[in-house]
Protein backbone atom coordinates (compact mmCIF):
# COMPACT_ATOMS: atom_id res chain seq x y z
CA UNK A 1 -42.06 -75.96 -33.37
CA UNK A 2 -42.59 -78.77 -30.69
CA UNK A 3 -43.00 -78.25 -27.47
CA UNK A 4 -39.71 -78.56 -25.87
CA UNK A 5 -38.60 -76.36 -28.56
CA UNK A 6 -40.91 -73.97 -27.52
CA UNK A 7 -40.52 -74.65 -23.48
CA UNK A 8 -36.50 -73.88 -24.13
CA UNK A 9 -37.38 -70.87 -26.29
CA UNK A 10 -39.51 -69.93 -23.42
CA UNK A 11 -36.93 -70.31 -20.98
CA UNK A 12 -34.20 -68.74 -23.05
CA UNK A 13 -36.51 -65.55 -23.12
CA UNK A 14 -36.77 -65.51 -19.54
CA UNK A 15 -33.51 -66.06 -18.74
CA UNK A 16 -32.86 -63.26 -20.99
CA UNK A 17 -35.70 -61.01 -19.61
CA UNK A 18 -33.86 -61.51 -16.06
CA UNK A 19 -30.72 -60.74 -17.32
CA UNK A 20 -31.80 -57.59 -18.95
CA UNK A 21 -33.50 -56.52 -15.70
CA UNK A 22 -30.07 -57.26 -13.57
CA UNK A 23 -28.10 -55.08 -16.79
CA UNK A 24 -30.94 -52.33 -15.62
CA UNK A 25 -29.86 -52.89 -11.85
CA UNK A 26 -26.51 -53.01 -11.61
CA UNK A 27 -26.21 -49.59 -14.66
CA UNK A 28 -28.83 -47.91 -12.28
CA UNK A 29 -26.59 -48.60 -9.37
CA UNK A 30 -23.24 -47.83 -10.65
CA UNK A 31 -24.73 -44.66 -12.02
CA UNK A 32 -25.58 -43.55 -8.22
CA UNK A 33 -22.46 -44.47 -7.23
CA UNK A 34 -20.99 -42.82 -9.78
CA UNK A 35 -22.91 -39.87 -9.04
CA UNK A 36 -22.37 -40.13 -5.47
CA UNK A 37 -18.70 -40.28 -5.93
CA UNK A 38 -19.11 -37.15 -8.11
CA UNK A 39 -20.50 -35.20 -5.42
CA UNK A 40 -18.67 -36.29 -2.74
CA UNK A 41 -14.69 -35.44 -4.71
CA UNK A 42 -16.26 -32.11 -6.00
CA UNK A 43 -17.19 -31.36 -2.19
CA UNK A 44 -13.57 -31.79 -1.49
CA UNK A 45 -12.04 -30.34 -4.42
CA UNK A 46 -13.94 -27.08 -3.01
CA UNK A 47 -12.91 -27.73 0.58
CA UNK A 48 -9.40 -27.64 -1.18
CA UNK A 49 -9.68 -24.52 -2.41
CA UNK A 50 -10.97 -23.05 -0.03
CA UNK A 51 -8.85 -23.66 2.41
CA UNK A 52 -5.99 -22.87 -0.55
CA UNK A 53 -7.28 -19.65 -0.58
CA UNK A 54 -7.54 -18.75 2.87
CA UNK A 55 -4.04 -19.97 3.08
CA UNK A 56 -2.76 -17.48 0.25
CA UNK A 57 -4.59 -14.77 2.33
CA UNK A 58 -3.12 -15.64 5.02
CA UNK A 59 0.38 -15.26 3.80
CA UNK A 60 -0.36 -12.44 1.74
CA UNK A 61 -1.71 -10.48 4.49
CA UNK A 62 1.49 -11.45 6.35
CA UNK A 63 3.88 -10.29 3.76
CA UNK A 64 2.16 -7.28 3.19
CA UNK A 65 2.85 -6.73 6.78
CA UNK A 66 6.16 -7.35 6.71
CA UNK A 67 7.01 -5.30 3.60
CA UNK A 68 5.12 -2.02 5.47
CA UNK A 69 7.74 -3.13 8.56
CA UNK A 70 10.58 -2.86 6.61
CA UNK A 71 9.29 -0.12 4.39
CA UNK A 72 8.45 1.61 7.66
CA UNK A 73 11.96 0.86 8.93
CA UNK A 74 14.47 1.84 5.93
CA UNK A 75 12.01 5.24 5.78
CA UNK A 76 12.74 5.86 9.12
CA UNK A 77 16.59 5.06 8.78
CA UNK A 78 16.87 7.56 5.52
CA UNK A 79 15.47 10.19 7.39
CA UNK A 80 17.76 9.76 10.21
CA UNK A 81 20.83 9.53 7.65
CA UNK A 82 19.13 12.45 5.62
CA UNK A 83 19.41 14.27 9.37
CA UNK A 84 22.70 12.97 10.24
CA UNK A 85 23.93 14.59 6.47
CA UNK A 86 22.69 17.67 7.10
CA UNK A 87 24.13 18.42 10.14
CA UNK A 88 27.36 17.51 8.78
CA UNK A 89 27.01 19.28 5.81
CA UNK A 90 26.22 22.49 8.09
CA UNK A 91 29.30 21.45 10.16
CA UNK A 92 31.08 21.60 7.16
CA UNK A 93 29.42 24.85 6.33
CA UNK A 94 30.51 26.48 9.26
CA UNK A 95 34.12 25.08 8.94
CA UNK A 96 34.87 26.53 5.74
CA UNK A 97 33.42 29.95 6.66
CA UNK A 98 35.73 29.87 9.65
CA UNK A 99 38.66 28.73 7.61
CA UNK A 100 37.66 32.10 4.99
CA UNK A 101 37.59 34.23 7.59
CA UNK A 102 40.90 33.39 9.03
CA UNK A 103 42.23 33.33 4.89
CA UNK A 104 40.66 37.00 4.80
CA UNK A 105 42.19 37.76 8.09
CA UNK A 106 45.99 36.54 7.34
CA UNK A 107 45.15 38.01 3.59
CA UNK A 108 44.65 41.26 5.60
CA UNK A 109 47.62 40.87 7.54
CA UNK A 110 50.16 40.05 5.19
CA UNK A 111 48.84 43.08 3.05
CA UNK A 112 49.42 45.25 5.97
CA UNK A 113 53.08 43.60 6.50
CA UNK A 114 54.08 44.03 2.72
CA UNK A 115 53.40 47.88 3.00
């Protein structure tokens, strides 16, 4: 091989040795910006969730709340029904022993009328 055969060879392999080195570069610093990137959407992927799940809490701690309210409520409105029934139905109680009384009473009388 001559020499400017050899002096392009030479430079070709140079030229290929720097572009090998930038290849090495610009992998090694995508990698850390890939890397980088990573880390910084998986930070906020958790920040998501976390504040998802405090959010959930949050409203399931206020629904609970609400459900012993009305829970508390319609309890509190059967027993005054329940209440309000049973002193009718003692009402009612009371009216039909007054009403037998009075049947036994004109029973009695129209027995005594018929003899």
């Amino acid at each position: 091989m001559d020499i400017e055969t050899a002096e392009v060879v030479e430079t070709l392999r140079a030229d290929i040795h720097r572009v090998e080195h930038e290849v090495v570069r610009v992998e090694t610093s995508l990698i850390a910006r890939i890397d980088h990137v990573e880390t910084s959407l998986n930070a906020k992927i958790e920040h998501v969730e976390t504040s998802l799940s405090a959010k959930i809490e949050h409203v399931e701690t206020s629904l609970n709340a609400k459900i012993d309210g009305v829970e508390t409520s319609l309890t509190s409105k059967m027993d005054e029904h329940k209440r309000h029934t049973d002193v009718r139905l003692e009402s009612m109680h009371d009216d039909i022993r007054m009403l037998a009384e009075h049947v036994v009473t004109l029973s009695s009388k129209v027995d005594s009328l018929r003899r």
